[in-house]
N, C-alpha and C. Protein backbone atom coordinates (compact mmCIF):
# COMPACT_ATOMS: atom_id res chain seq x y z
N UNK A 1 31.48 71.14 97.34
CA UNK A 1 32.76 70.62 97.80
C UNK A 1 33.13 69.39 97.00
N UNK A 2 34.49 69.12 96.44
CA UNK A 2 34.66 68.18 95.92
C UNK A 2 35.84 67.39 96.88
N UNK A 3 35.30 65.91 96.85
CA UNK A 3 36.28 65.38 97.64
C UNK A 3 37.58 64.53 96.76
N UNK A 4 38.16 64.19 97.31
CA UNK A 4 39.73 63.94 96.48
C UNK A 4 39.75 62.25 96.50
N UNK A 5 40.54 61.71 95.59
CA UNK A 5 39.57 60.08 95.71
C UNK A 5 41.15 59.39 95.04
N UNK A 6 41.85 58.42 95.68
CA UNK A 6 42.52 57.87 95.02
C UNK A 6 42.07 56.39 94.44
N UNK A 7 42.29 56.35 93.35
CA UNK A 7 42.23 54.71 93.42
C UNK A 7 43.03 54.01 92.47
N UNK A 8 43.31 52.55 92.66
CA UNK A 8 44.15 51.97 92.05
C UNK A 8 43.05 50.76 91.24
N UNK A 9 43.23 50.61 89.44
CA UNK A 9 43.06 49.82 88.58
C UNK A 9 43.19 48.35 89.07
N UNK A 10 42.26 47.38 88.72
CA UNK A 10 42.15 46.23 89.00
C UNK A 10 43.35 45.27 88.11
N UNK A 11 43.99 44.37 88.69
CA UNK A 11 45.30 43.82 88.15
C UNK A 11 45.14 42.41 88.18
N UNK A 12 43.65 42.07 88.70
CA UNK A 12 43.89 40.61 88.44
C UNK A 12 43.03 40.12 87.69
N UNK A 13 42.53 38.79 88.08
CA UNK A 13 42.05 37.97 86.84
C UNK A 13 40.34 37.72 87.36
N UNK A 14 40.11 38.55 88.10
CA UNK A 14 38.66 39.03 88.03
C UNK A 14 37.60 38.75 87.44
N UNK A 15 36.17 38.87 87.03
CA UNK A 15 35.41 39.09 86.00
C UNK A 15 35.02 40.36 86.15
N UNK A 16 35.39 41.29 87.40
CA UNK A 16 34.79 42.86 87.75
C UNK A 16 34.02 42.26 88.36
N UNK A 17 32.94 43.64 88.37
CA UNK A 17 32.09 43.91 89.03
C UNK A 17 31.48 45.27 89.26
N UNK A 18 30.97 45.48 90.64
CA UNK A 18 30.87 46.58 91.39
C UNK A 18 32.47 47.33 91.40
N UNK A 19 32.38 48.42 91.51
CA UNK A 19 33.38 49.27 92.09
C UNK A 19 33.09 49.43 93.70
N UNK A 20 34.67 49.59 94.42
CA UNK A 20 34.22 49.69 95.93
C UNK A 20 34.66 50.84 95.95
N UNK A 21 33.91 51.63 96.95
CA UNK A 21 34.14 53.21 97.54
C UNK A 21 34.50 53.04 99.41
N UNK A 22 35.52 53.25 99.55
CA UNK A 22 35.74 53.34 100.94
C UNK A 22 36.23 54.68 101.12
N UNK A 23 35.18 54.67 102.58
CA UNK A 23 35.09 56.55 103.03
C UNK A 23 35.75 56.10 104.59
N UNK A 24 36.78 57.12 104.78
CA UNK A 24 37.25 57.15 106.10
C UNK A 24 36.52 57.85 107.36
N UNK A 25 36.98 58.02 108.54
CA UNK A 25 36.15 58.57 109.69
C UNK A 25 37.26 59.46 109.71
N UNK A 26 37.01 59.87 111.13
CA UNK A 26 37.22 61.42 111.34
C UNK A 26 38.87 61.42 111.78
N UNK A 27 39.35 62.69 111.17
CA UNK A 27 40.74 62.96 111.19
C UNK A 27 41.53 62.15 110.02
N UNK A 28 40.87 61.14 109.25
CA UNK A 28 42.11 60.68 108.61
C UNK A 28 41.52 61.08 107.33
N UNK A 29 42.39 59.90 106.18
CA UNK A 29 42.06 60.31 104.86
C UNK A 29 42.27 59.03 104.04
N UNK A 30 42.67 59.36 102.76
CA UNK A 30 42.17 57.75 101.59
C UNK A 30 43.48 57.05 102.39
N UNK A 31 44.35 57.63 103.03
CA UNK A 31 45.91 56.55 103.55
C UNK A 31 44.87 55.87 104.40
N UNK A 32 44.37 55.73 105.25
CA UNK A 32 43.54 54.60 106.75
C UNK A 32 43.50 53.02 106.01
N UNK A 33 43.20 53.19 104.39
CA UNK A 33 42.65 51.80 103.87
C UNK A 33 43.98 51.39 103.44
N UNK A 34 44.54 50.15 104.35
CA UNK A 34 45.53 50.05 104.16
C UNK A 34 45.93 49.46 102.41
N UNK A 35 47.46 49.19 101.66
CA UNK A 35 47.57 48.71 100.62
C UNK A 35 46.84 47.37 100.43
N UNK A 36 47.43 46.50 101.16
CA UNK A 36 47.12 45.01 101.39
C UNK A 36 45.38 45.08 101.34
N UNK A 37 43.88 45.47 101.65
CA UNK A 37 42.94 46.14 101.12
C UNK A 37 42.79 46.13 99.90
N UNK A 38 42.91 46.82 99.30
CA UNK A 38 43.04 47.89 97.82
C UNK A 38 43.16 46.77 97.07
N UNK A 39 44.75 46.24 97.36
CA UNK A 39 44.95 45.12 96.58
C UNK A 39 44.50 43.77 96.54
N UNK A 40 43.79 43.51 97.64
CA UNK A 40 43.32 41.92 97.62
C UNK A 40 41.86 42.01 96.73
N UNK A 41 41.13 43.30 96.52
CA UNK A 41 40.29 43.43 96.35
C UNK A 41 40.60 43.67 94.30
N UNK A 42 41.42 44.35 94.26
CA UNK A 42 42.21 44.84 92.75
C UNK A 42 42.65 43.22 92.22
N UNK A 43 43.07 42.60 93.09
CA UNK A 43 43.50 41.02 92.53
C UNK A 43 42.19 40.01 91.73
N UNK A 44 41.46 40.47 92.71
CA UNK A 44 39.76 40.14 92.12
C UNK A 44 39.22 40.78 90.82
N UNK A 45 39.58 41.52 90.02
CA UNK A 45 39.18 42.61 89.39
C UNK A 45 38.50 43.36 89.86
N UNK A 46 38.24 44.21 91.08
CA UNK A 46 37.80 45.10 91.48
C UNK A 46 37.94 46.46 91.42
N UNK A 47 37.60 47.41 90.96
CA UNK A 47 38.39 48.57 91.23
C UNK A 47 38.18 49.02 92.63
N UNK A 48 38.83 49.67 93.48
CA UNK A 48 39.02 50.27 94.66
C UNK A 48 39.28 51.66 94.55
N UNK A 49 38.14 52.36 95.01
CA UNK A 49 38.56 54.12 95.26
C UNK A 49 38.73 54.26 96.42
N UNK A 50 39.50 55.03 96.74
CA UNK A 50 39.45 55.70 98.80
C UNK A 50 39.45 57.39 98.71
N UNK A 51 38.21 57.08 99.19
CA UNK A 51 37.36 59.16 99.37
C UNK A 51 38.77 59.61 100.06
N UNK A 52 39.55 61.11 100.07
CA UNK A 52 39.32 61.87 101.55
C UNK A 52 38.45 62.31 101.43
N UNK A 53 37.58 62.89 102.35
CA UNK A 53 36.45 64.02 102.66
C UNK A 53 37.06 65.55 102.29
N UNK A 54 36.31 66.39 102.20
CA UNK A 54 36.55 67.51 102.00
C UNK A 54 37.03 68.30 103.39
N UNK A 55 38.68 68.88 103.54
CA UNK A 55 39.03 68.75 104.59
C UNK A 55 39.89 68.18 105.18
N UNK A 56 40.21 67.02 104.91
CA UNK A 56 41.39 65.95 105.22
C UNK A 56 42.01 65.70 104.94
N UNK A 57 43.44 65.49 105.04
CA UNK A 57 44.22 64.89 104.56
C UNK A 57 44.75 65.67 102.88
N UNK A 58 44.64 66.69 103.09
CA UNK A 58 44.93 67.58 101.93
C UNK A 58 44.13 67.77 100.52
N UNK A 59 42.84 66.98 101.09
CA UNK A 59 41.85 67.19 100.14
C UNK A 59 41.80 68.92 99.45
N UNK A 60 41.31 68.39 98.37
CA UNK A 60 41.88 70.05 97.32
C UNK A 60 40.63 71.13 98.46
N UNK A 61 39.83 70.76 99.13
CA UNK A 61 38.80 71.87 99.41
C UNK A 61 40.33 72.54 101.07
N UNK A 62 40.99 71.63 101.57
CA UNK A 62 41.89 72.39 102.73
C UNK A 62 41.07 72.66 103.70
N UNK A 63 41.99 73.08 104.68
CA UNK A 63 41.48 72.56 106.12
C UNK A 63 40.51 73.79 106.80
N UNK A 64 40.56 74.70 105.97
CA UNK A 64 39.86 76.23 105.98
C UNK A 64 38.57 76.14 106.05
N UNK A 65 38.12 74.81 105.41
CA UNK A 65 36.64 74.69 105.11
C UNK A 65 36.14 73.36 106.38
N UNK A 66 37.10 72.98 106.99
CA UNK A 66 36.44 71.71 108.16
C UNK A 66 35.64 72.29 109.15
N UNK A 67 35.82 73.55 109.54
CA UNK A 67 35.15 73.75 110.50
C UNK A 67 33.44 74.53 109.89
N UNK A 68 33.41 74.78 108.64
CA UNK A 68 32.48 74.97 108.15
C UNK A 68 31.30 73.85 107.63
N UNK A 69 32.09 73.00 107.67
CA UNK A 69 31.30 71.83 107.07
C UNK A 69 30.66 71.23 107.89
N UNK A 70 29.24 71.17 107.64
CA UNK A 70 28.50 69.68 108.64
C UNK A 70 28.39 68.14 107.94
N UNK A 71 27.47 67.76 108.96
CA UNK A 71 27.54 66.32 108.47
C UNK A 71 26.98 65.95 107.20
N UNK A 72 25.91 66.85 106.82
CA UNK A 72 25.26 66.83 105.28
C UNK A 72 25.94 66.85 104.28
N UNK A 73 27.28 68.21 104.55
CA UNK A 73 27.89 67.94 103.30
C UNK A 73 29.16 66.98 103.42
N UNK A 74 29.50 66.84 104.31
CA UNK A 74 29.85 65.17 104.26
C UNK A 74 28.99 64.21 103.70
N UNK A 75 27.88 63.79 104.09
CA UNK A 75 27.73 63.40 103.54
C UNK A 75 27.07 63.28 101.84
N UNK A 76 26.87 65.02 101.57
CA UNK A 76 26.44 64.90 100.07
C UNK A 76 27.98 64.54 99.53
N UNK A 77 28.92 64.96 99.57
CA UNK A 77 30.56 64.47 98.95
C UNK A 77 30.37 63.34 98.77
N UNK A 78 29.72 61.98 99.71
CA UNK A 78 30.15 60.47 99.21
C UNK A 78 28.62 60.63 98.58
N UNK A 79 27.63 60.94 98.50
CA UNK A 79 26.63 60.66 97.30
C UNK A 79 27.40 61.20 95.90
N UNK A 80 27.68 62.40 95.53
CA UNK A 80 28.81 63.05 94.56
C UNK A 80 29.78 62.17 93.99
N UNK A 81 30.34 61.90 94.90
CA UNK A 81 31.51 60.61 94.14
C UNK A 81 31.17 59.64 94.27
N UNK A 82 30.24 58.85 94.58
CA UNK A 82 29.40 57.64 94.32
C UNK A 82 28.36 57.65 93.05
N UNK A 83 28.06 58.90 93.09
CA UNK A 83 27.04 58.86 91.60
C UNK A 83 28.03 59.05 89.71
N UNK A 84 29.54 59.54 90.59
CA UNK A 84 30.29 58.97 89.50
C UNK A 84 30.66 58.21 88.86
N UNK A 85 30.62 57.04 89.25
CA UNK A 85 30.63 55.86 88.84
C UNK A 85 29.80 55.31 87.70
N UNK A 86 28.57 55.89 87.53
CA UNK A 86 27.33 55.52 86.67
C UNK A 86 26.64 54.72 87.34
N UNK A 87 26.93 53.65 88.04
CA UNK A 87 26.33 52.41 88.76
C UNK A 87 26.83 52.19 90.41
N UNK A 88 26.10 52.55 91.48
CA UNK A 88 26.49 53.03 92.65
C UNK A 88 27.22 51.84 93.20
N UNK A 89 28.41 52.11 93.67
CA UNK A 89 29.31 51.19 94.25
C UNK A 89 29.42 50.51 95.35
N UNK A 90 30.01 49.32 96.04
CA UNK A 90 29.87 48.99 96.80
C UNK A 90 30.39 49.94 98.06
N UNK A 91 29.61 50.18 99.24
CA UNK A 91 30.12 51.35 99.81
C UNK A 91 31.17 50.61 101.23
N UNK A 92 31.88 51.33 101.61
CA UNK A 92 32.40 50.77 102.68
C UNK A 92 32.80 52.14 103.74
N UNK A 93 32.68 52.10 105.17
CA UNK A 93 32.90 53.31 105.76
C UNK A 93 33.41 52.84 107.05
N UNK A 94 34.02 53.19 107.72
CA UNK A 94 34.82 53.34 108.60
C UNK A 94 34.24 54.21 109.83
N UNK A 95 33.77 54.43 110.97
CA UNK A 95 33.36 54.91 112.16
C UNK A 95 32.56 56.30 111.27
N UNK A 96 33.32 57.81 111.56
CA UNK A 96 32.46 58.95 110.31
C UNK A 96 31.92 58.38 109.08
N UNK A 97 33.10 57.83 108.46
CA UNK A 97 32.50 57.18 107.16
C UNK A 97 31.21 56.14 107.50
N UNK A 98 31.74 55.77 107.47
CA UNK A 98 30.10 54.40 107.92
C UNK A 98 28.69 55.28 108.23
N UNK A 99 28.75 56.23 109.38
CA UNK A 99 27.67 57.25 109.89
C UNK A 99 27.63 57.78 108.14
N UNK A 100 28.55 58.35 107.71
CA UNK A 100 27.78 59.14 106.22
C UNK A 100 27.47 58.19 105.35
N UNK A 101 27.83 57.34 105.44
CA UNK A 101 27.25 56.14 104.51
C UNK A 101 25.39 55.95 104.70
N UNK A 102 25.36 55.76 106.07
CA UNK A 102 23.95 55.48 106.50
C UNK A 102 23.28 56.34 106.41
N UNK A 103 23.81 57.62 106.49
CA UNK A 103 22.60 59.15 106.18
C UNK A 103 22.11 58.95 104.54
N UNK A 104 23.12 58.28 103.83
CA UNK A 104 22.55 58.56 102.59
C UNK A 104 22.13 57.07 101.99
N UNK A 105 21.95 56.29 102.70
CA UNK A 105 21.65 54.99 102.30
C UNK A 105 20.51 55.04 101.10
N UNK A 106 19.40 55.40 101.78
CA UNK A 106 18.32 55.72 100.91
C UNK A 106 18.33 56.40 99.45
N UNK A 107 19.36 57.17 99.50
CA UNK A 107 19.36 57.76 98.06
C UNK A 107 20.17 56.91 97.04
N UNK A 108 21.36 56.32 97.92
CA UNK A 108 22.26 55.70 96.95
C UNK A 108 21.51 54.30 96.58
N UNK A 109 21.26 53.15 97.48
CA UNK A 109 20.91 52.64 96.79
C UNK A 109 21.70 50.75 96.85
N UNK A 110 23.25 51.37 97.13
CA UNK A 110 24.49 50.24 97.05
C UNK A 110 23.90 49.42 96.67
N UNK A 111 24.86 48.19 95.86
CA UNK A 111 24.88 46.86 96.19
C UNK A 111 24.94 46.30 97.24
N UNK A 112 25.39 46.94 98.12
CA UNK A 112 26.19 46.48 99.42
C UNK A 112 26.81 47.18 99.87
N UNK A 113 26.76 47.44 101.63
CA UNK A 113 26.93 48.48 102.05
C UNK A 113 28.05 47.98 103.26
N UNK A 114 29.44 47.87 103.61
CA UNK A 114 29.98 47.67 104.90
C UNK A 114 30.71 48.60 105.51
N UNK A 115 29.90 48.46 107.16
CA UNK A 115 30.05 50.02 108.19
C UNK A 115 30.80 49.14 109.30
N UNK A 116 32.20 49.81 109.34
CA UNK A 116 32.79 49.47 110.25
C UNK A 116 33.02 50.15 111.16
N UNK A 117 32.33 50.01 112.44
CA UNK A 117 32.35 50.68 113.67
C UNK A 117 31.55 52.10 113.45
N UNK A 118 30.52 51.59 112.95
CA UNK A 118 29.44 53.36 112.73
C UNK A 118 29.34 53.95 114.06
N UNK A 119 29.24 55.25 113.79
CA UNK A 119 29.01 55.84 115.02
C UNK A 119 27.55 56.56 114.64
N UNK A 120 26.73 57.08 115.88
CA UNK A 120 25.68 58.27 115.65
C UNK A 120 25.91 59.04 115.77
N UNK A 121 24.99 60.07 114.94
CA UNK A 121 24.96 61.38 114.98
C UNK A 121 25.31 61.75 116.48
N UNK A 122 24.30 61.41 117.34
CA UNK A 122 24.46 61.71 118.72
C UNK A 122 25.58 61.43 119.47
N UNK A 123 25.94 60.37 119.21
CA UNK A 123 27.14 60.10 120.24
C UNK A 123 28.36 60.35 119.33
N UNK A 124 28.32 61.17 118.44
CA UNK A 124 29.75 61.84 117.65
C UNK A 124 29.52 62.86 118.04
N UNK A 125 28.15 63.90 118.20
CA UNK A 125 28.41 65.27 119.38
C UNK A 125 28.93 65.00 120.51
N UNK A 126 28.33 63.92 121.25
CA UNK A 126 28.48 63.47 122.56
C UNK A 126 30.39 63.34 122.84
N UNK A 127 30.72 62.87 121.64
CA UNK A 127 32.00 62.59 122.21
C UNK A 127 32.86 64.14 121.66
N UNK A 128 32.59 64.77 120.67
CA UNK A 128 32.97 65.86 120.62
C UNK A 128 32.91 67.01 122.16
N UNK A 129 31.75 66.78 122.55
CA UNK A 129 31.27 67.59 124.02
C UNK A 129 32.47 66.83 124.30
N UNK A 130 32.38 65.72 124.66
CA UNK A 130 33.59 65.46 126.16
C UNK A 130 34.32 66.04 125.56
N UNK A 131 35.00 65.44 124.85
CA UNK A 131 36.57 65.78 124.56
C UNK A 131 36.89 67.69 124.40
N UNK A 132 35.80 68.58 124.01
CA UNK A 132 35.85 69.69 124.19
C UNK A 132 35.81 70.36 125.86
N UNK A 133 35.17 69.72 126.40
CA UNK A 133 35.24 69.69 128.19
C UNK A 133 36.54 69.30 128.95
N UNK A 134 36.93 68.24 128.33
CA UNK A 134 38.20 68.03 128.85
C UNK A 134 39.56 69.10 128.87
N UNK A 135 39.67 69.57 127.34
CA UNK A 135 40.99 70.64 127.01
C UNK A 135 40.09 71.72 126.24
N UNK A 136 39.09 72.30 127.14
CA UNK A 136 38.46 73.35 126.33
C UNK A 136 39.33 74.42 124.99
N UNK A 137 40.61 75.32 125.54
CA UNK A 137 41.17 75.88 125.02
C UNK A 137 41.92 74.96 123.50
N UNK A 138 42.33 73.98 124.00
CA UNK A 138 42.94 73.59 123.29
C UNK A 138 41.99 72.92 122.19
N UNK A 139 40.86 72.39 122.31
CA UNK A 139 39.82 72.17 121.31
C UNK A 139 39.50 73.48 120.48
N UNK A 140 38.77 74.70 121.19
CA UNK A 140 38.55 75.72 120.57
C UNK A 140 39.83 75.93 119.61
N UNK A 141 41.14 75.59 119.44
CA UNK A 141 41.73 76.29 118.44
C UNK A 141 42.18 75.51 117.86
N UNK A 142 42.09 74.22 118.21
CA UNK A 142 42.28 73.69 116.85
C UNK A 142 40.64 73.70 115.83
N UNK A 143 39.94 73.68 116.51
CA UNK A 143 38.24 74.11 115.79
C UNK A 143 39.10 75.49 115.10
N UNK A 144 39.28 76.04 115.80
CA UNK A 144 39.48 77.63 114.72
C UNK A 144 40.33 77.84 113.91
N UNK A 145 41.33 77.01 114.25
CA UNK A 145 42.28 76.95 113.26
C UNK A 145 41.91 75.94 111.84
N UNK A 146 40.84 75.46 112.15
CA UNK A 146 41.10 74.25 111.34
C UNK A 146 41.88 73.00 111.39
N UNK A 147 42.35 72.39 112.18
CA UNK A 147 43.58 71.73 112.65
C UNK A 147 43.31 70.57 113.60
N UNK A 148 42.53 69.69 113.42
CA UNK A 148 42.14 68.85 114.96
C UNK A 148 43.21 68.30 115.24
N UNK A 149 44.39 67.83 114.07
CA UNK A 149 45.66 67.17 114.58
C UNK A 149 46.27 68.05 115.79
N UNK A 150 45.65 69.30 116.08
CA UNK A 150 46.18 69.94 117.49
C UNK A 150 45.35 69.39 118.72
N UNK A 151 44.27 68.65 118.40
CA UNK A 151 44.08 68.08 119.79
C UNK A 151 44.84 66.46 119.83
N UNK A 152 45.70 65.68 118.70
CA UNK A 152 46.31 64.70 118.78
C UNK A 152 47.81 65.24 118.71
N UNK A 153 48.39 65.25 120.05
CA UNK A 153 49.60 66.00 120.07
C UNK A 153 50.97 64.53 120.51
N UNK A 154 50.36 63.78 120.48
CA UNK A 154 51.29 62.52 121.04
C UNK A 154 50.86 61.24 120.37
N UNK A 155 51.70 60.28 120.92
CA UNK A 155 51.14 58.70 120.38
C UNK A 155 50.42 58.37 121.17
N UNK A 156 50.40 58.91 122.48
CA UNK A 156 49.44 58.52 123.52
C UNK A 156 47.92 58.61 122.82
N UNK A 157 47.81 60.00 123.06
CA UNK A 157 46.74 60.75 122.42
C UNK A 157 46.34 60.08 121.16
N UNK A 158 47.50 59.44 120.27
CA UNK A 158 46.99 59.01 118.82
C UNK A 158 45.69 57.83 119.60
N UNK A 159 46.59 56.93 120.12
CA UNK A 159 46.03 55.58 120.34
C UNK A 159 44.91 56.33 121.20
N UNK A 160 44.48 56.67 122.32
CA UNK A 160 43.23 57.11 123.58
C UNK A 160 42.56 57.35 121.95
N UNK A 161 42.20 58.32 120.95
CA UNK A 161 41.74 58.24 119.99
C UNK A 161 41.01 57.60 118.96
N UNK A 162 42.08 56.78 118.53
CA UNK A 162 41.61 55.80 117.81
C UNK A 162 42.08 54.44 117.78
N UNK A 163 42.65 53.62 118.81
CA UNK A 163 43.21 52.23 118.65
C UNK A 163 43.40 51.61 120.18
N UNK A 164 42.97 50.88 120.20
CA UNK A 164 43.15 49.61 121.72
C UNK A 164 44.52 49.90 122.01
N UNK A 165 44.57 49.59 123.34
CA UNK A 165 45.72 49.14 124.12
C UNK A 165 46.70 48.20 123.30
N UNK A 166 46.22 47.27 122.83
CA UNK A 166 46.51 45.76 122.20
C UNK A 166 47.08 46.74 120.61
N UNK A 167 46.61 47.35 120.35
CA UNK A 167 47.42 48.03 118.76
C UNK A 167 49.10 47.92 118.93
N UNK A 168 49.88 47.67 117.73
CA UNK A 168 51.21 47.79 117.92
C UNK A 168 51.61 49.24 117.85
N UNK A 169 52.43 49.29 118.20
CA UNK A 169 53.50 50.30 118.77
C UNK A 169 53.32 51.19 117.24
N UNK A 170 54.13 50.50 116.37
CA UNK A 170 54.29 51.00 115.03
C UNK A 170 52.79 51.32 113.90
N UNK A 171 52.12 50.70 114.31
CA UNK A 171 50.73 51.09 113.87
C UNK A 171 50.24 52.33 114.08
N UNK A 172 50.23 52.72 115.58
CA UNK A 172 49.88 54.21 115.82
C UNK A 172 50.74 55.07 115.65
N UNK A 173 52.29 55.00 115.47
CA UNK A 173 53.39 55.76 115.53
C UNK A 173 52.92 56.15 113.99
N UNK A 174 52.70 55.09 112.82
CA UNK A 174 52.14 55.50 111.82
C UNK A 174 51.38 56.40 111.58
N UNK A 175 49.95 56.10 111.97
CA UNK A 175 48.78 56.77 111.91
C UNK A 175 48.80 58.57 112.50
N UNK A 176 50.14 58.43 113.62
CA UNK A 176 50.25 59.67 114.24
C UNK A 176 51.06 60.55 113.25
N UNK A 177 52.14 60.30 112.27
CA UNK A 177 52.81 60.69 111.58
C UNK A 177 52.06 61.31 110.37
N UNK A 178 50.80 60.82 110.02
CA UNK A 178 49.82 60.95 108.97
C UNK A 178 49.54 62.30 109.24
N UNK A 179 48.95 62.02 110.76
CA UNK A 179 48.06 63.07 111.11
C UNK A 179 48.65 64.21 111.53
N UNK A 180 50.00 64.36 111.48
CA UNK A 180 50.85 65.73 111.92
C UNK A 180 51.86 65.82 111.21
């Protein structure tokens, strides 16, 4: 599986460095890392890549293959595009991301590794179970379809998902627009 990787050239007055790799969590794609990110980091001379996973967000592998995929080859995709680099990058991951970051810690190696809001193996089934208990039917097809944006059918649903009470209005109205 190859995962799809945008990144933007370093523009400032930098000396370099490491390259950063930021991997998203579940349902989104390289859009989650916002511009303001990318660029404070690009101002530094940094380069900045943002994975999608294979699966997301229109990654070239398509949504045909999400329900086939486990967490391994998630996480072999960020070893794959981390060993592109020549010199393993600074990693950064996001809730899924962060969890695949840590499965492969050992092989990669990082300079430096930041996991924001990791989740476990276990309690990412765990919350898959609920949430499949809750709207059984409606889980099963978006699983079969390929499609989880069918179990995020509202802004409600965006935010219960992924964002506090306290998130703005326009933040999740965003994030929901991504995802459908």
């Amino acid at each position: 599986m190859k995962p799809d990787v945008d990144f933007e050239e370093p523009h400032g007055n930098g000396a370099g460095g490491f390259p950063i790799l930021f991997v998203h969590g579940l349902l989104h794609g390289s859009w989650c890392w916002p511009a303001p990110w990318r660029e404070f980091f690009n101002r530094q001379g940094l380069t900045a890549h943002c994975l999608s996973l294979p699966g997301h967000d229109g990654a070239a592998t398509g949504r045909r293959t999400l329900r086939w995929t486990s967490l391994a080859d998630y996480a072999d995709a960020v070893v794959q595009e981390a060993l592109r680099f020549g010199r393993c990058p600074i990693l950064v991951g996001h809730s899924l991301g962060a969890m695949l970051i840590q499965m492969r810690l050992h092989e990669l190696n990082p300079p430096a590794a930041v996991l924001l809001a990791p989740t476990h193996p276990a309690a990412f089934r765990w919350a898959t179970w609920r949430r499949c208990l809750r709207q059984p039917g409606l889980f099963l097809r978006a699983h079969s379809q390929g499609k989880p944006s069918l179990v995020i059918r509202s802004l409600q649903s965006c935010r219960d998902w992924f964002f506090s009470t306290k998130t703005p209005e326009e933040v999740v109205a965003g994030c929901f627009a991504r995802l459908n």
